[in-house]
N, C-alpha and C. Protein backbone atom coordinates (compact mmCIF):
# COMPACT_ATOMS: atom_id res chain seq x y z
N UNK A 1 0.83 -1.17 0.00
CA UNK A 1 0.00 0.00 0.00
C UNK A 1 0.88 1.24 0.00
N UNK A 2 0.86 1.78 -0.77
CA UNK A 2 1.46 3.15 -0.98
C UNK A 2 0.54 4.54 -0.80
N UNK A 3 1.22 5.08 0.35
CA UNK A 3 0.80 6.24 0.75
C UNK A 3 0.88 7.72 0.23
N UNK A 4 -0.34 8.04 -0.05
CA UNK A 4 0.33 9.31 -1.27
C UNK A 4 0.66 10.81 0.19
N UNK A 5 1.85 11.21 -0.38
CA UNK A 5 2.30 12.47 0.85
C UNK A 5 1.54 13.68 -0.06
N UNK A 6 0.97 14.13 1.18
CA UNK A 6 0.18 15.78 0.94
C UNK A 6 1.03 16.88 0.68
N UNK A 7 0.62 17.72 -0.16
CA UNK A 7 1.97 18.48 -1.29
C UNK A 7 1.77 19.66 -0.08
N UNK A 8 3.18 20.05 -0.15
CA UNK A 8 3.78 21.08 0.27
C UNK A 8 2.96 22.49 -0.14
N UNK A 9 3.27 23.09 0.74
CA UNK A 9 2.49 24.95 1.07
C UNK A 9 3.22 25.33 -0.70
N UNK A 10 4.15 25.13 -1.10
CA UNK A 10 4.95 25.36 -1.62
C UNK A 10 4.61 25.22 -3.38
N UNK A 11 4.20 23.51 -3.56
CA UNK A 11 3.85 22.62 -4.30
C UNK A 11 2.60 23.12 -4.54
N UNK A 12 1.49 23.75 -3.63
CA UNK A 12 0.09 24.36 -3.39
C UNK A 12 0.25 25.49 -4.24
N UNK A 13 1.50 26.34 -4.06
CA UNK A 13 1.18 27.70 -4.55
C UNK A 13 1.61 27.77 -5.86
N UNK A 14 2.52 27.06 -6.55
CA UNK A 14 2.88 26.48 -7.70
C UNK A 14 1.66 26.51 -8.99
N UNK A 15 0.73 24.91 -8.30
CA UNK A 15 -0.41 24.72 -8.59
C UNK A 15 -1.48 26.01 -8.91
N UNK A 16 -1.49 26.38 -7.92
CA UNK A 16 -2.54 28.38 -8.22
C UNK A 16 -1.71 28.87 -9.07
N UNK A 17 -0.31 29.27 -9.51
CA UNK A 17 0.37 29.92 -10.21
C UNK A 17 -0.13 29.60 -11.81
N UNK A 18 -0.15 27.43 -11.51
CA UNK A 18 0.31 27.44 -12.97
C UNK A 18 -1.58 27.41 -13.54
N UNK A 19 -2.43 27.21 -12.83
CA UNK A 19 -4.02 27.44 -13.15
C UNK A 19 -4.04 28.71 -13.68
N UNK A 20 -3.95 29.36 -12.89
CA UNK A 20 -3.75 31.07 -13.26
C UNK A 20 -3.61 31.54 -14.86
N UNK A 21 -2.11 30.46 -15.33
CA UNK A 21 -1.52 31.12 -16.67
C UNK A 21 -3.10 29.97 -17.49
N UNK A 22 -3.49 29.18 -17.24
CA UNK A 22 -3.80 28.39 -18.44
C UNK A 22 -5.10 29.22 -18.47
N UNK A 23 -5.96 30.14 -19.53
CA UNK A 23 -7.00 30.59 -19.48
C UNK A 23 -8.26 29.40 -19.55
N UNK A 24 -9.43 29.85 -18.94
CA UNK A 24 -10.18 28.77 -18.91
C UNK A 24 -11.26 29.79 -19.42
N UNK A 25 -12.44 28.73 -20.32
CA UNK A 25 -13.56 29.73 -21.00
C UNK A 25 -14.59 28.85 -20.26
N UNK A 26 -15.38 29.64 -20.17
CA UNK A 26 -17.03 29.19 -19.14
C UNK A 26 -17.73 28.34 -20.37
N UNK A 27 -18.40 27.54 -19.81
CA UNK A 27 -18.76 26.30 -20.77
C UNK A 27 -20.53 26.59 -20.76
N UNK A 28 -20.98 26.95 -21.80
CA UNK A 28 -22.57 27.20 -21.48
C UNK A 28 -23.28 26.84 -23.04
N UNK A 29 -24.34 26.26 -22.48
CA UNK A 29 -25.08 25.30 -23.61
C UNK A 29 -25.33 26.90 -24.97
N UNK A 30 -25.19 26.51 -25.93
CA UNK A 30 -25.24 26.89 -27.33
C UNK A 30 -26.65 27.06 -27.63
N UNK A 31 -27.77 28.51 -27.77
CA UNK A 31 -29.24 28.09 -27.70
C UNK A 31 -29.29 27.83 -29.20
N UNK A 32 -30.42 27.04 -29.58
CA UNK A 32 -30.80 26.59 -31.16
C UNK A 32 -31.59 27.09 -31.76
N UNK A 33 -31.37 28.06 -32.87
CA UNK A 33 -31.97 28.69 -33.71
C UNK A 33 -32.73 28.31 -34.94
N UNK A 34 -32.18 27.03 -35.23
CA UNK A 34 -32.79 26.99 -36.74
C UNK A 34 -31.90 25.63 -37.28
N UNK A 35 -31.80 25.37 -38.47
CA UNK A 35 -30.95 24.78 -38.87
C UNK A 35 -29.90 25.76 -40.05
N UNK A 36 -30.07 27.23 -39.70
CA UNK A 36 -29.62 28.31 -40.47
C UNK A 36 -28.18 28.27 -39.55
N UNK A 37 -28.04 28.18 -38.33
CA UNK A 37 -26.76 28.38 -37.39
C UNK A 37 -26.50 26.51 -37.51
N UNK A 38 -26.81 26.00 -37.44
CA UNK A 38 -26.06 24.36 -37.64
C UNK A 38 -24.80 24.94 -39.25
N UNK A 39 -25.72 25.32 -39.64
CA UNK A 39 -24.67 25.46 -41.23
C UNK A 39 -23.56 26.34 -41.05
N UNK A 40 -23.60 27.29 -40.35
CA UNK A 40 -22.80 28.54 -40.04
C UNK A 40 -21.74 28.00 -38.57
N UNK A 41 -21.95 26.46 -38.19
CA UNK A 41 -21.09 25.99 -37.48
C UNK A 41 -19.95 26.10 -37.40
N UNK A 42 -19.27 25.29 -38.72
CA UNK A 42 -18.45 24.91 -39.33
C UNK A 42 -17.46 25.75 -39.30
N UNK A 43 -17.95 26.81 -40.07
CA UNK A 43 -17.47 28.27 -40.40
C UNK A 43 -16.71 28.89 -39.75
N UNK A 44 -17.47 29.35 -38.14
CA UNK A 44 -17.16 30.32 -37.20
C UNK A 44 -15.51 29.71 -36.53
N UNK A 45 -15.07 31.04 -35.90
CA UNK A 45 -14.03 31.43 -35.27
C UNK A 45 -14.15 30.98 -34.14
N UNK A 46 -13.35 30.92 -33.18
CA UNK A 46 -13.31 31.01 -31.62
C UNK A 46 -13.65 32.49 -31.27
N UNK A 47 -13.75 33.33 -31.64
CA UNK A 47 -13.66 34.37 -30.90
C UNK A 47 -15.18 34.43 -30.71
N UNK A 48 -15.92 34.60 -29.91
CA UNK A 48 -17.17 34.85 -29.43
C UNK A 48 -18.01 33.86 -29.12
N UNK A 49 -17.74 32.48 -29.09
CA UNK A 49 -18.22 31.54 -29.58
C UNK A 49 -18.29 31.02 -28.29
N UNK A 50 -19.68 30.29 -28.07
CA UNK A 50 -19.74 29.66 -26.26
C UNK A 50 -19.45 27.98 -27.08
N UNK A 51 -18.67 27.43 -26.00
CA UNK A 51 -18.98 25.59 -26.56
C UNK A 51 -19.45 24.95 -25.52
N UNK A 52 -19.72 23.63 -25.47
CA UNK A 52 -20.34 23.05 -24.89
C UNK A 52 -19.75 22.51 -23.43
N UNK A 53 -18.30 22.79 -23.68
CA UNK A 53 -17.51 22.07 -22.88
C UNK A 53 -16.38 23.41 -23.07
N UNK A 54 -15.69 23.63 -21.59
CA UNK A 54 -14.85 24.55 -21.62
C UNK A 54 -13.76 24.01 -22.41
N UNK A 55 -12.91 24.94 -23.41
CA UNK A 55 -11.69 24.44 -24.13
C UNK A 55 -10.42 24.32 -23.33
N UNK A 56 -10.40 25.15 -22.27
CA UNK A 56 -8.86 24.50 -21.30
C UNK A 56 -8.53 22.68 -21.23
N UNK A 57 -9.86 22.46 -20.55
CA UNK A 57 -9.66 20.97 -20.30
C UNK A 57 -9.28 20.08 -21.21
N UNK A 58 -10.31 20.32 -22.17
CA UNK A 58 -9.87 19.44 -24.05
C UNK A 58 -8.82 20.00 -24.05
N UNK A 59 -8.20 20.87 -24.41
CA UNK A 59 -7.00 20.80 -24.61
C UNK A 59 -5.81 20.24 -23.85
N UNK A 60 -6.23 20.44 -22.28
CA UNK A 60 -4.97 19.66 -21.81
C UNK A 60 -5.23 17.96 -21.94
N UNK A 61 -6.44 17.89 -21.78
CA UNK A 61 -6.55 15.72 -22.44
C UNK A 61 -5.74 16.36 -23.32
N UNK A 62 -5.87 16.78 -24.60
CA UNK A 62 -5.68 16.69 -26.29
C UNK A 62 -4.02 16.64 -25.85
N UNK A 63 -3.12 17.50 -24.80
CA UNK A 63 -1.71 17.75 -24.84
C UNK A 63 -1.25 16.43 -24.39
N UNK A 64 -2.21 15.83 -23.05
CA UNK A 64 -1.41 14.60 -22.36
C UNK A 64 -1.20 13.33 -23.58
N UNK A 65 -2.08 13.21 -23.95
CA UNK A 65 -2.29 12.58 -25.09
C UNK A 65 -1.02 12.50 -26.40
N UNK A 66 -0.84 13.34 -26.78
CA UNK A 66 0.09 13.59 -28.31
C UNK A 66 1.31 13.49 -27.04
N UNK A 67 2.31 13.40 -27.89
CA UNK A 67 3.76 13.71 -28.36
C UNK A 67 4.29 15.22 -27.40
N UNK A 68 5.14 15.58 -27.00
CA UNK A 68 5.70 16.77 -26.33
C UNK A 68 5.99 17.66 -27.39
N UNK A 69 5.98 17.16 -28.09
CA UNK A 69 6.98 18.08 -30.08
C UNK A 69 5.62 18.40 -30.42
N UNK A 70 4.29 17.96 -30.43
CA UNK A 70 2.97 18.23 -31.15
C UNK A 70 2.78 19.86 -30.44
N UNK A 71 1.87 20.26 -31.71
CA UNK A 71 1.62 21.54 -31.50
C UNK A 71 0.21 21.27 -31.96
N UNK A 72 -0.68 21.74 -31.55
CA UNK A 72 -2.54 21.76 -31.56
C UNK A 72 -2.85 23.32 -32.56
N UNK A 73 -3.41 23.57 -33.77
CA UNK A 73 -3.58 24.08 -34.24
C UNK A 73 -5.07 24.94 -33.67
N UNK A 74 -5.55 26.07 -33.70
CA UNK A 74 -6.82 26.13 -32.79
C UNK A 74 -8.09 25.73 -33.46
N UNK A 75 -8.29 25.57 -34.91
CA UNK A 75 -9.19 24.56 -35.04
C UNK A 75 -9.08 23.46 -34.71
N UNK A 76 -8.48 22.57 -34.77
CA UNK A 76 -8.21 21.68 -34.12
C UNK A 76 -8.92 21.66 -32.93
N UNK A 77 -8.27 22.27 -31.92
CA UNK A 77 -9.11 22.67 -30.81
C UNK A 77 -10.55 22.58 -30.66
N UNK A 78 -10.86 23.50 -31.49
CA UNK A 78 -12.99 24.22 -31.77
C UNK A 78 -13.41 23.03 -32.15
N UNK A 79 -12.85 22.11 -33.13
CA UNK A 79 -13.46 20.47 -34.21
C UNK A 79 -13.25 19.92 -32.68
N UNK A 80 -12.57 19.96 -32.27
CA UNK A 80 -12.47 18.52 -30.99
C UNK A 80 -13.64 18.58 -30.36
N UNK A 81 -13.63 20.15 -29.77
CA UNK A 81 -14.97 20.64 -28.78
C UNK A 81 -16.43 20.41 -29.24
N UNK A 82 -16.24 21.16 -30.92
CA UNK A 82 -17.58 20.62 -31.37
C UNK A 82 -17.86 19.02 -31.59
N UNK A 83 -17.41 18.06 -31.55
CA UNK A 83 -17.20 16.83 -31.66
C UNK A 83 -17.49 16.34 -30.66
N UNK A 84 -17.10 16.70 -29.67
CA UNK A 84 -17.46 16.29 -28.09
C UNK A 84 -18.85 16.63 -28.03
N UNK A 85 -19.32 17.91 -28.16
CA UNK A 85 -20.13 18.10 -27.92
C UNK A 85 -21.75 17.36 -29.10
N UNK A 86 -21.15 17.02 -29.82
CA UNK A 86 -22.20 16.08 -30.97
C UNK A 86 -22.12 14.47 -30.35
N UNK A 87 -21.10 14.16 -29.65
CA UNK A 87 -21.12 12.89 -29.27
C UNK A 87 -21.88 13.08 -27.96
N UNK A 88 -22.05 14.12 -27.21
CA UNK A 88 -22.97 13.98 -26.01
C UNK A 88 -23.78 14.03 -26.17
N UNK A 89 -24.26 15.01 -27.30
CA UNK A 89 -26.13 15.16 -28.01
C UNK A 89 -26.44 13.52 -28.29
N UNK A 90 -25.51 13.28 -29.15
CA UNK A 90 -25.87 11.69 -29.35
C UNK A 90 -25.91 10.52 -28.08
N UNK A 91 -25.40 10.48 -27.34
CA UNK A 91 -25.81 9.81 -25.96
C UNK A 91 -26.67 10.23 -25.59
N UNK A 92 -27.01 11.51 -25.31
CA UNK A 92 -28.22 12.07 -24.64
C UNK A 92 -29.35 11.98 -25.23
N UNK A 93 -29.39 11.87 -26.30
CA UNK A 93 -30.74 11.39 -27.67
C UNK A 93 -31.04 9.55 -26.80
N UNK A 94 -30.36 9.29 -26.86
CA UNK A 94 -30.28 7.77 -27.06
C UNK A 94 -30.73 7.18 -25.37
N UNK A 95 -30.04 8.45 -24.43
CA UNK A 95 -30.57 7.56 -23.10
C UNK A 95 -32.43 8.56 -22.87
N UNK A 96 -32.31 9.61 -23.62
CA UNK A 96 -33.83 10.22 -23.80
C UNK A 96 -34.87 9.16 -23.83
N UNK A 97 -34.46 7.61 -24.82
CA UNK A 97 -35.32 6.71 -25.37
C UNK A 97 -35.92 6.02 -24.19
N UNK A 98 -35.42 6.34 -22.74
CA UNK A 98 -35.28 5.13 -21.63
C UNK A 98 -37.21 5.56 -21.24
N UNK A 99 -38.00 4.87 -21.29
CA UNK A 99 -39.34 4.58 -20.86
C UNK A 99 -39.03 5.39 -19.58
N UNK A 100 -38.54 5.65 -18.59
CA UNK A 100 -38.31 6.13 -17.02
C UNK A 100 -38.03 7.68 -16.82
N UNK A 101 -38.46 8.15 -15.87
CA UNK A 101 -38.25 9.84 -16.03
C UNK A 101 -36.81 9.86 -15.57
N UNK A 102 -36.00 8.76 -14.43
CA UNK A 102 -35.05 8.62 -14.01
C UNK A 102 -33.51 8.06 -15.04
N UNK A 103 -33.03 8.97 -15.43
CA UNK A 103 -32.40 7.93 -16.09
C UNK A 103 -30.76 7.36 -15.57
N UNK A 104 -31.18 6.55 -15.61
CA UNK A 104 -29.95 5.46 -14.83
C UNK A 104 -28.89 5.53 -15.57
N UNK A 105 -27.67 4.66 -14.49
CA UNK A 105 -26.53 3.88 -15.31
C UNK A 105 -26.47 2.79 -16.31
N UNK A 106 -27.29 2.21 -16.03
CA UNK A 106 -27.54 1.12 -17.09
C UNK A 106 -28.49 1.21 -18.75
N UNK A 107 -28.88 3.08 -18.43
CA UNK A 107 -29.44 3.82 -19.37
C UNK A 107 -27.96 3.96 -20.13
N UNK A 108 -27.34 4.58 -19.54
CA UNK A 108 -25.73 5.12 -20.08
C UNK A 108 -24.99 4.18 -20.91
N UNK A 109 -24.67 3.21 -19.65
CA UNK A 109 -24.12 2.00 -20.42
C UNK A 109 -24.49 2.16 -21.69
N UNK A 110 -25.65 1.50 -21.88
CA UNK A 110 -26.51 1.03 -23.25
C UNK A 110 -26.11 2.11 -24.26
N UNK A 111 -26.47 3.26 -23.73
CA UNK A 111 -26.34 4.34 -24.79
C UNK A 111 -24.65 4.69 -25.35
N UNK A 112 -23.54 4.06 -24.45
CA UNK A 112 -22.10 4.35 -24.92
C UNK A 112 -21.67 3.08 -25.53
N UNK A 113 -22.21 2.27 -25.63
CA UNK A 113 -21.74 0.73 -26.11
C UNK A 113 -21.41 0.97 -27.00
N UNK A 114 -21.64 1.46 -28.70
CA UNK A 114 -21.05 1.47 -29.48
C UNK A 114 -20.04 2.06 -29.82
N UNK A 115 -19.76 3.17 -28.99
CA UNK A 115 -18.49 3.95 -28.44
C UNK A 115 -17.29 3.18 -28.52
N UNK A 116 -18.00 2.29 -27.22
CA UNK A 116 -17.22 1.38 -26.33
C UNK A 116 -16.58 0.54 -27.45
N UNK A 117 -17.18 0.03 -28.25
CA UNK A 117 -16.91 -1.51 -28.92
C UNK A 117 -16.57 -1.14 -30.28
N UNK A 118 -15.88 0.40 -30.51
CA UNK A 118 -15.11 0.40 -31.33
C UNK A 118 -13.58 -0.03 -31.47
N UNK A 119 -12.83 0.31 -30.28
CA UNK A 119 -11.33 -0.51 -29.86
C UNK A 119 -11.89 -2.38 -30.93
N UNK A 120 -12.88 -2.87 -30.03
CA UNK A 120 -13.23 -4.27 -30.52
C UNK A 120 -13.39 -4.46 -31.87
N UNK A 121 -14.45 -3.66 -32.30
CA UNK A 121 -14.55 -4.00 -33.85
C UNK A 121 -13.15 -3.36 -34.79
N UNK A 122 -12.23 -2.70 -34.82
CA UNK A 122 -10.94 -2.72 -35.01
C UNK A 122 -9.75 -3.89 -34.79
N UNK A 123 -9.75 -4.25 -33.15
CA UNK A 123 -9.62 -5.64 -33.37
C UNK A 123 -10.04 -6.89 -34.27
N UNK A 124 -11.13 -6.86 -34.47
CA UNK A 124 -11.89 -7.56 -35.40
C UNK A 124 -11.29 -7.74 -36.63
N UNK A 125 -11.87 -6.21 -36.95
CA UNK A 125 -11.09 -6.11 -37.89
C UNK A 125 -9.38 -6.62 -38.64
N UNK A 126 -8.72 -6.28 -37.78
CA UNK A 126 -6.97 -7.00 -37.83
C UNK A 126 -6.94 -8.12 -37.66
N UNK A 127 -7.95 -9.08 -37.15
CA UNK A 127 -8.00 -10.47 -37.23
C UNK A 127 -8.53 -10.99 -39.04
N UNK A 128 -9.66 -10.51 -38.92
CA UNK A 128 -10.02 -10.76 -40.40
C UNK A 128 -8.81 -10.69 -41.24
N UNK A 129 -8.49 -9.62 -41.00
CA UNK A 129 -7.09 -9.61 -42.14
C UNK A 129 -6.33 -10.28 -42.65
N UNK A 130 -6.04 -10.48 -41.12
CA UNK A 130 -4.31 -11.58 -40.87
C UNK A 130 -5.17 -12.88 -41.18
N UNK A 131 -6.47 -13.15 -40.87
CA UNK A 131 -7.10 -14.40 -41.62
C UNK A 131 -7.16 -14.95 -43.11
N UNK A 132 -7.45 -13.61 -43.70
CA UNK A 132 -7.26 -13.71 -45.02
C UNK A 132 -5.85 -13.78 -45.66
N UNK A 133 -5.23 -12.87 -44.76
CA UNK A 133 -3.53 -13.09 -45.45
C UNK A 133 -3.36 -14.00 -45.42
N UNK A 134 -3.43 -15.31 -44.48
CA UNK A 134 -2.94 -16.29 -44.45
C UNK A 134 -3.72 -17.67 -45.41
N UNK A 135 -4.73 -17.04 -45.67
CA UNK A 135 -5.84 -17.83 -46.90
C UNK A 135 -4.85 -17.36 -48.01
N UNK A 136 -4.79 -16.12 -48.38
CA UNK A 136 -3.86 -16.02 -49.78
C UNK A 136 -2.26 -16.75 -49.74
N UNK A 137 -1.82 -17.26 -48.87
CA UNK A 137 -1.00 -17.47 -48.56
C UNK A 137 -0.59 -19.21 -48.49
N UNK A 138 -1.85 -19.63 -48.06
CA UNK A 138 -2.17 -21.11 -48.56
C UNK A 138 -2.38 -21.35 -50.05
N UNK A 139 -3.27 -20.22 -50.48
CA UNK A 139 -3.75 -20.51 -51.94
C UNK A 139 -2.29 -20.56 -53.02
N UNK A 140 -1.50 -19.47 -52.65
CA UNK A 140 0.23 -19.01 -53.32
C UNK A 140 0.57 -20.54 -52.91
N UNK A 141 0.79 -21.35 -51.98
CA UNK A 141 1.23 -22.03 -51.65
C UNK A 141 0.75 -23.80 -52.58
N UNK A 142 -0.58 -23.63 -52.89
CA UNK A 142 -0.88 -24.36 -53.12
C UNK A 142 -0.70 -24.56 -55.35
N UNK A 143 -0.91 -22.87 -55.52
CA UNK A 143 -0.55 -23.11 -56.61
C UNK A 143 0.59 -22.88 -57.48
N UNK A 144 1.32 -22.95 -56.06
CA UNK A 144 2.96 -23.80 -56.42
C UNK A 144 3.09 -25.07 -56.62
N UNK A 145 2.31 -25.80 -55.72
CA UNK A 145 2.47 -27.30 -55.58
C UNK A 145 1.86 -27.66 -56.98
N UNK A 146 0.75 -27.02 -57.21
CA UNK A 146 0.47 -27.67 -58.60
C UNK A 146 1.21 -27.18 -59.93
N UNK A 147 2.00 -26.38 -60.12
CA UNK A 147 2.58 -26.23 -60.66
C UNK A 147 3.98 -27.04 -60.86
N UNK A 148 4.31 -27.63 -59.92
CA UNK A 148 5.70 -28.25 -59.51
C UNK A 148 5.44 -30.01 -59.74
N UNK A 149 3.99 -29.97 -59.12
CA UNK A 149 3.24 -31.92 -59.64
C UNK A 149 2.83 -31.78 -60.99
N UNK A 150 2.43 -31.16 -61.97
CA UNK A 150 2.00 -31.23 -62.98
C UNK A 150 2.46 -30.52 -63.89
N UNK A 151 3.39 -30.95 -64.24
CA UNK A 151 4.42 -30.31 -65.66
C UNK A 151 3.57 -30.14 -66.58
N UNK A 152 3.62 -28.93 -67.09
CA UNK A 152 2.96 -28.37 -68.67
C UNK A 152 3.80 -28.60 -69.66
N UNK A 153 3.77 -29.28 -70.81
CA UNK A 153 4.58 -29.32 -71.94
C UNK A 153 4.05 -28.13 -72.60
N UNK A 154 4.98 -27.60 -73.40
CA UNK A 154 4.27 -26.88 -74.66
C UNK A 154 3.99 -27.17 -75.74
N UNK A 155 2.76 -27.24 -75.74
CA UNK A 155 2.59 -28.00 -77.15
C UNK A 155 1.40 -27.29 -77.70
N UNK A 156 0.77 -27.99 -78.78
CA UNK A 156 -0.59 -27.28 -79.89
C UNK A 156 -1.55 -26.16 -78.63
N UNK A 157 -1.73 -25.19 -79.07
CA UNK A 157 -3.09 -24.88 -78.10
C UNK A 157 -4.46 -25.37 -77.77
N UNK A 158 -4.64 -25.82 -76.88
CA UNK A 158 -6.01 -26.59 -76.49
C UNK A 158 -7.33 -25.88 -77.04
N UNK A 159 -8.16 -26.30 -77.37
CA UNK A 159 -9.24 -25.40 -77.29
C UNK A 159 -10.41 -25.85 -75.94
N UNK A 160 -11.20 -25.06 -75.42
CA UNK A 160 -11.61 -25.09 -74.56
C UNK A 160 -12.86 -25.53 -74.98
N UNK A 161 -13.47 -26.64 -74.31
CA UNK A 161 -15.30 -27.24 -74.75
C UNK A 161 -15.83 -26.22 -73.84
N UNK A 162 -16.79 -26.19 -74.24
CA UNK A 162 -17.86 -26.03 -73.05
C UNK A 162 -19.16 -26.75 -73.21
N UNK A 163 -20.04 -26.07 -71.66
CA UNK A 163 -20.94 -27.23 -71.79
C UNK A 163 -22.17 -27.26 -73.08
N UNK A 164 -22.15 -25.85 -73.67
CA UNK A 164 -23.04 -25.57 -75.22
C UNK A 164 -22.53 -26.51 -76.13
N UNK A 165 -21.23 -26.49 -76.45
CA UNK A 165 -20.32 -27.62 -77.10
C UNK A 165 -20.66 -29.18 -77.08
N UNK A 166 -20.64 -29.48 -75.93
CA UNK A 166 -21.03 -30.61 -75.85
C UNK A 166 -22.34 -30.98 -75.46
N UNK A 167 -23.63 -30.47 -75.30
CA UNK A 167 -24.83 -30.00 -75.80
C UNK A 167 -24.78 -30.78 -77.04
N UNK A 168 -24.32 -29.72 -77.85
CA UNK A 168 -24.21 -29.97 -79.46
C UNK A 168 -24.13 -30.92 -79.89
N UNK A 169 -22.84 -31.27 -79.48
CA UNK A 169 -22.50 -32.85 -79.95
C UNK A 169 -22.87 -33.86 -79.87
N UNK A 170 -23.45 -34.09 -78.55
CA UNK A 170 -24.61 -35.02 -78.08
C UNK A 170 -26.26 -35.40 -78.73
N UNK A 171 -26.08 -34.02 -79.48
CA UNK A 171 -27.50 -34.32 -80.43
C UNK A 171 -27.52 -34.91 -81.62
């Protein structure tokens, strides 16, 4: 069991220092006008713009995340936020469906599963693959062997029957 030690007066004031520099924007729901501002989404700037989710935080996930050398472009930024914020509309649509005025954890669950079981179906995916590689890989294999058991001479060109052909002939 490892005991975590309580940070220093010191370590405390650090912490306030370095909050201080990172600006934080107030996070307040976006009201809906029309489907005239859905189109004009895309478009807009950061500058005036409320999102759904304050941008300090996304951005520091977005920093822990990448590389120390990565640099975050500020769309980048705004696409992440608006993204977040379309993936919560979409959970929130989905646990809306729950028959109950209460809506539970097991509302949630249900409603993030496909979220969830993308890592999986990617897995999936790389299995199929390497399944098939190894089918083409039997097949290469196999039509070596017949190539190597059954010597082709060269000789006259064959012509090919088919089954109209011999149809024919049969009458």
């Amino acid at each position: 069991m490892t005991e975590e030690k309580e940070p220093t007066e010191k370590e405390e004031e650090d912490a306030v220092e370095a909050s201080k520099e990172e600006p934080v924007e107030v996070a307040q729901e976006e009201p809906v006008e029309g489907a005239e501002d859905e189109s004009m989404e895309g478009t807009e700037e950061t500058g005036g713009r409320e999102f759904a989710f304050a941008m300090a935080p996304v951005v520091r996930i977005m920093k822990e995340e990448l590389d120390n050398d990565k640099m975050i472009r500020s769309r980048v930024k705004v696409e992440m936020n608006l993204w977040l914020e379309k993936v919560c509309r979409k959970i929130s649509n989905i646990m809306n469906r729950s028959e109950y005025t209460m809506v539970e954890t097991d509302d949630f669950k249900t409603a993030i599963e496909p979220f969830e079981m993308i890592d999986d179906v990617e897995g999936e995916r790389h299995r199929i693959v390497a399944t098939l590689e190894k089918i083409k890989q039997d097949c290469d294999s196999l039509i070596r062997d017949v190539d190597r058991k059954f010597i082709t001479y060269p000789g006259p060109p064959t012509t090919q029957v088919t089954l109209e052909d011999e149809e024919s002939e049969g009458e």
